[in-house]
N, C-alpha and C. Protein backbone atom coordinates (compact mmCIF):
# COMPACT_ATOMS: atom_id res chain seq x y z
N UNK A 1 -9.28 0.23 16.85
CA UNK A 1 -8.80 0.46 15.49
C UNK A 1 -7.51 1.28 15.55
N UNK A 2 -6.50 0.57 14.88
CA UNK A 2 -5.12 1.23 14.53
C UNK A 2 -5.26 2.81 13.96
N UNK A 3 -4.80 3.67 14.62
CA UNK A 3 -4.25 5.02 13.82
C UNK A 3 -2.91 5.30 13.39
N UNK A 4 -2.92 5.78 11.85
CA UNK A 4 -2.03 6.15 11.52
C UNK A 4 -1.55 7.34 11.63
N UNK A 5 0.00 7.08 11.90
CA UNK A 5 0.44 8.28 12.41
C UNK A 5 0.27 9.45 10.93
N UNK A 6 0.61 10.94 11.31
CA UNK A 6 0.84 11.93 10.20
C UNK A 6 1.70 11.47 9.11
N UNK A 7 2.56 10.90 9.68
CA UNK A 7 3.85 10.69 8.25
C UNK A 7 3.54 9.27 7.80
N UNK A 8 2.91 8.26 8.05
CA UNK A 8 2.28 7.28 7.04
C UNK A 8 0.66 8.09 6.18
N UNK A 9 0.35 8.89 7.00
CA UNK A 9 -0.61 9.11 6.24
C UNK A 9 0.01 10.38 5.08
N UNK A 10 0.99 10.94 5.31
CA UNK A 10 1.69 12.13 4.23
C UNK A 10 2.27 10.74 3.27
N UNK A 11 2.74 9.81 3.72
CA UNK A 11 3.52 9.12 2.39
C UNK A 11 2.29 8.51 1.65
N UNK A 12 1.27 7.87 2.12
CA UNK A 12 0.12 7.77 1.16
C UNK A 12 -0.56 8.75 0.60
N UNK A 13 -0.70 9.28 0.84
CA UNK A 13 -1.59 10.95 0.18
C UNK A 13 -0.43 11.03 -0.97
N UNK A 14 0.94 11.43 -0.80
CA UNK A 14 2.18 11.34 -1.99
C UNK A 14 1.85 9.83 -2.91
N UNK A 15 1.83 8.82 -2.29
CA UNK A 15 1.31 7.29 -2.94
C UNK A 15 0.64 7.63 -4.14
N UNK A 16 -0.37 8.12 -3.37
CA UNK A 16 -1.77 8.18 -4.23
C UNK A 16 -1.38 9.45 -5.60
N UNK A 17 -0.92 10.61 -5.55
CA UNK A 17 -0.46 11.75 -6.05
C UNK A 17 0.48 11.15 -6.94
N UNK A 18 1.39 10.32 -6.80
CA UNK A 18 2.43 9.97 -7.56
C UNK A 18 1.69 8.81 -8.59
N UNK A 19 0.78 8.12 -8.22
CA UNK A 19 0.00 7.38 -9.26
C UNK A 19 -0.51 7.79 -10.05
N UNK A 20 -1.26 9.17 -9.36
CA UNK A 20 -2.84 9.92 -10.61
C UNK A 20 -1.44 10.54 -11.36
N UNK A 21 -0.83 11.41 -11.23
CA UNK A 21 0.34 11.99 -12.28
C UNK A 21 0.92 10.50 -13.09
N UNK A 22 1.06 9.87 -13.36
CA UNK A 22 1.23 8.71 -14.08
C UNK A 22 -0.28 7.97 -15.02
N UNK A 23 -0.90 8.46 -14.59
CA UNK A 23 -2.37 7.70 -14.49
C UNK A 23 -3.14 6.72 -14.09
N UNK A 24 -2.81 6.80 -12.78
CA UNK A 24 -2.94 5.21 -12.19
C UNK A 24 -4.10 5.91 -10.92
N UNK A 25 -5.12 5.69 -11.06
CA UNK A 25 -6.15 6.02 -10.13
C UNK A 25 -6.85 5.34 -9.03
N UNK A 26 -5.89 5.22 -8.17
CA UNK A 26 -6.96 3.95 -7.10
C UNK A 26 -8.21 4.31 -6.13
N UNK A 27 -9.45 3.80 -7.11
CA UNK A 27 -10.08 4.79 -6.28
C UNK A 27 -10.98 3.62 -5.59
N UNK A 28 -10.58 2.45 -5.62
CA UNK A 28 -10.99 1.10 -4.71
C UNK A 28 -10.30 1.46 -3.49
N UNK A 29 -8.76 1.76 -3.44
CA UNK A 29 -8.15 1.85 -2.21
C UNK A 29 -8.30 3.40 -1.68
N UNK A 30 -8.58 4.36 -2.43
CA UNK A 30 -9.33 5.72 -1.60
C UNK A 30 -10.65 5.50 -0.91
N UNK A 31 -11.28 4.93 -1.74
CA UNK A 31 -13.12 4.14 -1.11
C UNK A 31 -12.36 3.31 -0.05
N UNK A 32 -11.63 2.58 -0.24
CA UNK A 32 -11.42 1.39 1.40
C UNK A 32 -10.49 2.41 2.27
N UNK A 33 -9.90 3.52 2.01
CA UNK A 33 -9.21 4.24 3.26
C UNK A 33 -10.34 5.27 4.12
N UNK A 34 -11.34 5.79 3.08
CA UNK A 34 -12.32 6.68 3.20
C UNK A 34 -13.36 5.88 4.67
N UNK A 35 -13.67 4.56 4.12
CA UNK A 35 -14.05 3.51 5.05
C UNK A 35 -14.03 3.28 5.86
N UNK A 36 -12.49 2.67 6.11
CA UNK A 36 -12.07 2.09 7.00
C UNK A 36 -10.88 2.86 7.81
N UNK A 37 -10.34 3.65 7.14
CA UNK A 37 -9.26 4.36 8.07
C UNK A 37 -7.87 3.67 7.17
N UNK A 38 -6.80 4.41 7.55
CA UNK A 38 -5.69 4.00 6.24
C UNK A 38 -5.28 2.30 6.46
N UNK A 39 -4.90 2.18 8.33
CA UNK A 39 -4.30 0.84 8.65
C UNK A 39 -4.98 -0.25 8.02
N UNK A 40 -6.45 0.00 8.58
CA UNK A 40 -7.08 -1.33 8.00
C UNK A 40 -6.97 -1.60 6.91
N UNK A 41 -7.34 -0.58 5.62
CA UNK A 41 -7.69 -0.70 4.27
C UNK A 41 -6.13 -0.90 3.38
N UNK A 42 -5.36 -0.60 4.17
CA UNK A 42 -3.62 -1.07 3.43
C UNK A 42 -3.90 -2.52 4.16
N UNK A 43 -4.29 -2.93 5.44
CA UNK A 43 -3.70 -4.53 5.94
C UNK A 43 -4.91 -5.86 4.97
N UNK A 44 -5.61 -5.04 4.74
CA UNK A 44 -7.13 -5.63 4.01
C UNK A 44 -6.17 -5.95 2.40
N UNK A 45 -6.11 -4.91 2.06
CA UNK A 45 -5.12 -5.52 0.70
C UNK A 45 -3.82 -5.82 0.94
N UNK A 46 -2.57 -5.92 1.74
CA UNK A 46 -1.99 -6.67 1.83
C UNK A 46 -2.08 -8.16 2.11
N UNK A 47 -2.69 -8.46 2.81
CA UNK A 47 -3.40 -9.81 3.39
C UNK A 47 -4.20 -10.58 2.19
N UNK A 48 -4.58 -9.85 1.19
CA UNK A 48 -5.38 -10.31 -0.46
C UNK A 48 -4.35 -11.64 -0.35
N UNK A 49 -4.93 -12.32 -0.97
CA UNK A 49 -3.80 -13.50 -1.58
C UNK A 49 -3.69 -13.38 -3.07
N UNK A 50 -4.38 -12.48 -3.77
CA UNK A 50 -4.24 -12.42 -5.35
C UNK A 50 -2.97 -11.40 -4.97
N UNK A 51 -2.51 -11.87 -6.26
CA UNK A 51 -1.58 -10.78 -6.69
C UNK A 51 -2.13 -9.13 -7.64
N UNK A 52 -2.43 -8.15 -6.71
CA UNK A 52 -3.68 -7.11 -6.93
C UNK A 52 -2.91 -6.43 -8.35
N UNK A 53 -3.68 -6.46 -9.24
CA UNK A 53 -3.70 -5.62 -10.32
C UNK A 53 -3.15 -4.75 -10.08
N UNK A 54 -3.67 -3.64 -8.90
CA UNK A 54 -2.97 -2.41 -8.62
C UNK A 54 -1.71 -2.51 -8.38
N UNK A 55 -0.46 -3.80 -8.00
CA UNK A 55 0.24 -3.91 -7.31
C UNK A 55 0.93 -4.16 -9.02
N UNK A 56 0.93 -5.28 -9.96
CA UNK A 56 1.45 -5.11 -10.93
C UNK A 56 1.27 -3.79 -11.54
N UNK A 57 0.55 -2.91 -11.57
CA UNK A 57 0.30 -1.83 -12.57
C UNK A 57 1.39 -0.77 -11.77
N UNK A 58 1.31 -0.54 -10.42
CA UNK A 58 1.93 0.22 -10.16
C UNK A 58 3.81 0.01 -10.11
N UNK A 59 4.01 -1.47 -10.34
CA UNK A 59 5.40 -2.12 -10.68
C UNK A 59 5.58 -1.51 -12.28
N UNK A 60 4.72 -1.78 -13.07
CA UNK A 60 5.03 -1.31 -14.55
C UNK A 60 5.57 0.10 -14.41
N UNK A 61 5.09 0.75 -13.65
CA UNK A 61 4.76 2.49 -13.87
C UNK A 61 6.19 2.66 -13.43
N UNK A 62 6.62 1.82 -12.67
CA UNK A 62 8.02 1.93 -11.77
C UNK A 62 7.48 2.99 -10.34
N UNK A 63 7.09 2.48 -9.96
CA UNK A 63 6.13 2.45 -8.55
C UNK A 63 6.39 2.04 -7.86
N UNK A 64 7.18 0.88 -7.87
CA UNK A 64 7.19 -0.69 -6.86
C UNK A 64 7.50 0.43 -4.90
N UNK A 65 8.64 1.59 -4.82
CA UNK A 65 8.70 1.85 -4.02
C UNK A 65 7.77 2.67 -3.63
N UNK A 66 6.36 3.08 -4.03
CA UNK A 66 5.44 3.78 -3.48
C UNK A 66 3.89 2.92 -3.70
N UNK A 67 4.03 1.95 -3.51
CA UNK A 67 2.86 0.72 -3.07
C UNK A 67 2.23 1.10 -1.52
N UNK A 68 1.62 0.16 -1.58
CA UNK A 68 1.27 -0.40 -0.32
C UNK A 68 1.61 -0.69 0.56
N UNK A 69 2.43 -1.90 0.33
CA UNK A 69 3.27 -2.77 0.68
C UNK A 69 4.49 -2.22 0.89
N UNK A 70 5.22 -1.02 0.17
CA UNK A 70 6.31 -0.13 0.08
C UNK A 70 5.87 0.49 1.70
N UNK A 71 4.78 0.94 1.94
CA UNK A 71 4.59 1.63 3.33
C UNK A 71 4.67 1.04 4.40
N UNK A 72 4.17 -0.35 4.40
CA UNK A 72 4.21 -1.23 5.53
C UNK A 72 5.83 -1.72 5.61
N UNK A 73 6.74 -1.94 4.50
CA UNK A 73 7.91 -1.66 4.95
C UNK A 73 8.49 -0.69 5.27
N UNK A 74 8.30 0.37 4.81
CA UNK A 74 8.92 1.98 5.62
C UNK A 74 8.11 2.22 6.90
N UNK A 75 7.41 1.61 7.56
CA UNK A 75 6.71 2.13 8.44
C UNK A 75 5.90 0.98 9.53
N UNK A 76 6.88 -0.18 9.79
CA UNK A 76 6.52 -1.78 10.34
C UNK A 76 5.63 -1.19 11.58
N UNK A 77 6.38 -0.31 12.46
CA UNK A 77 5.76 -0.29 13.79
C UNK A 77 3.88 0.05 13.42
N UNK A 78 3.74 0.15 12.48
CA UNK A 78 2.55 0.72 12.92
C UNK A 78 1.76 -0.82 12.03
N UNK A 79 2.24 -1.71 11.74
CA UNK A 79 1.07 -3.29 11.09
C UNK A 79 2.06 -4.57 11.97
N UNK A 80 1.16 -5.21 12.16
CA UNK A 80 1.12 -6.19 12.87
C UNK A 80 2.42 -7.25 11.79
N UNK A 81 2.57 -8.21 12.30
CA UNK A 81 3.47 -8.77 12.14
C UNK A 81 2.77 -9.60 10.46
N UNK A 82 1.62 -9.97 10.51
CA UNK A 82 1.25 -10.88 9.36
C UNK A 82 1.02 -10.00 8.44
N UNK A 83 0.71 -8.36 8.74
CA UNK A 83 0.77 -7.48 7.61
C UNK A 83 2.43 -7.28 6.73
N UNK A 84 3.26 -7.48 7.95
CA UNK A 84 4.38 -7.44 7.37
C UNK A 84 5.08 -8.31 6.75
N UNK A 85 4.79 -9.61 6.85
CA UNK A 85 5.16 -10.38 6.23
C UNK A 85 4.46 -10.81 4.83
N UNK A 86 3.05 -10.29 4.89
CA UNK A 86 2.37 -10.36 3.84
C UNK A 86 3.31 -9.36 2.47
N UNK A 87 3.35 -8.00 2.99
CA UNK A 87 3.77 -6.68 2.16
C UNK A 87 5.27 -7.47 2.18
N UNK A 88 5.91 -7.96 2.67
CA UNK A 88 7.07 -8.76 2.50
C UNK A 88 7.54 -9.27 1.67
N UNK A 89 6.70 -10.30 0.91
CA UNK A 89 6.74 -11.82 0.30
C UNK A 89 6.14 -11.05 -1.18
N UNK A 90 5.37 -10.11 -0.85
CA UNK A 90 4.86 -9.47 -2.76
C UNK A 90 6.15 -8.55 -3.00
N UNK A 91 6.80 -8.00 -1.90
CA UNK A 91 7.88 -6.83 -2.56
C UNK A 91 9.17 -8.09 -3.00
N UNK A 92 9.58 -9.08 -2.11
CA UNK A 92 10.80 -9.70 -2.56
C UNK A 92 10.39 -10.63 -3.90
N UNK A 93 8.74 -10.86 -4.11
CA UNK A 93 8.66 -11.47 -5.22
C UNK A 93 8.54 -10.51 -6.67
N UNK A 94 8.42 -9.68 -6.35
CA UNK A 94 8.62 -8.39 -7.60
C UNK A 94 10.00 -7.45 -7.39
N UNK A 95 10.88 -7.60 -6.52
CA UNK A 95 12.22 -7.38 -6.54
C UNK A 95 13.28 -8.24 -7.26
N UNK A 96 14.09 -7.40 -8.48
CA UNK A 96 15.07 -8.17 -8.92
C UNK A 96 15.79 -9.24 -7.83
């Protein structure tokens, strides 16, 4: 099992902090990090093929750069190549 380094796990802990101050509470993806550990439970919902609720809600909020998917691009070395292309294809399709 993949470990995440300190500074992917400081930009999600901020992720998560920057949502609840907005009111956006993910507590599906705190239960799947609690779980599984951060890598898996970010590559588990990137890899979704729905387009996740959480992912539009947190675009409304003006979020788009503190997603999920926002981490797996600031931070490639640590997800495999199909995670990245997954978090890829939802950021350029919700990018002007």
């Amino acid at each position: 099992m993949r470990k995440a380094s300190p500074e992917l796990e400081a930009f999600i802990d901020d992720t998560i902090r920057r949502g609840q101050k907005k009111g956006y509470h993910p507590t599906v993806f705190i239960g799947m990090r609690s779980a599984l550990t951060t890598i898996p439970a970010i590559s588990k919902l990137v890899r979704s093929g729905d387009l996740q609720s959480r992912f539009k809600r947190l675009e409304k909020l003006g979020l788009l750069d503190w997603t999920i998917e926002a981490a797996v691009e600031k931070f490639p070395d640590e997800f495999d190549p199909t995670d990245r292309a997954c978090a890829a294809f939802r950021l350029e399709q919700a990018r002007p």
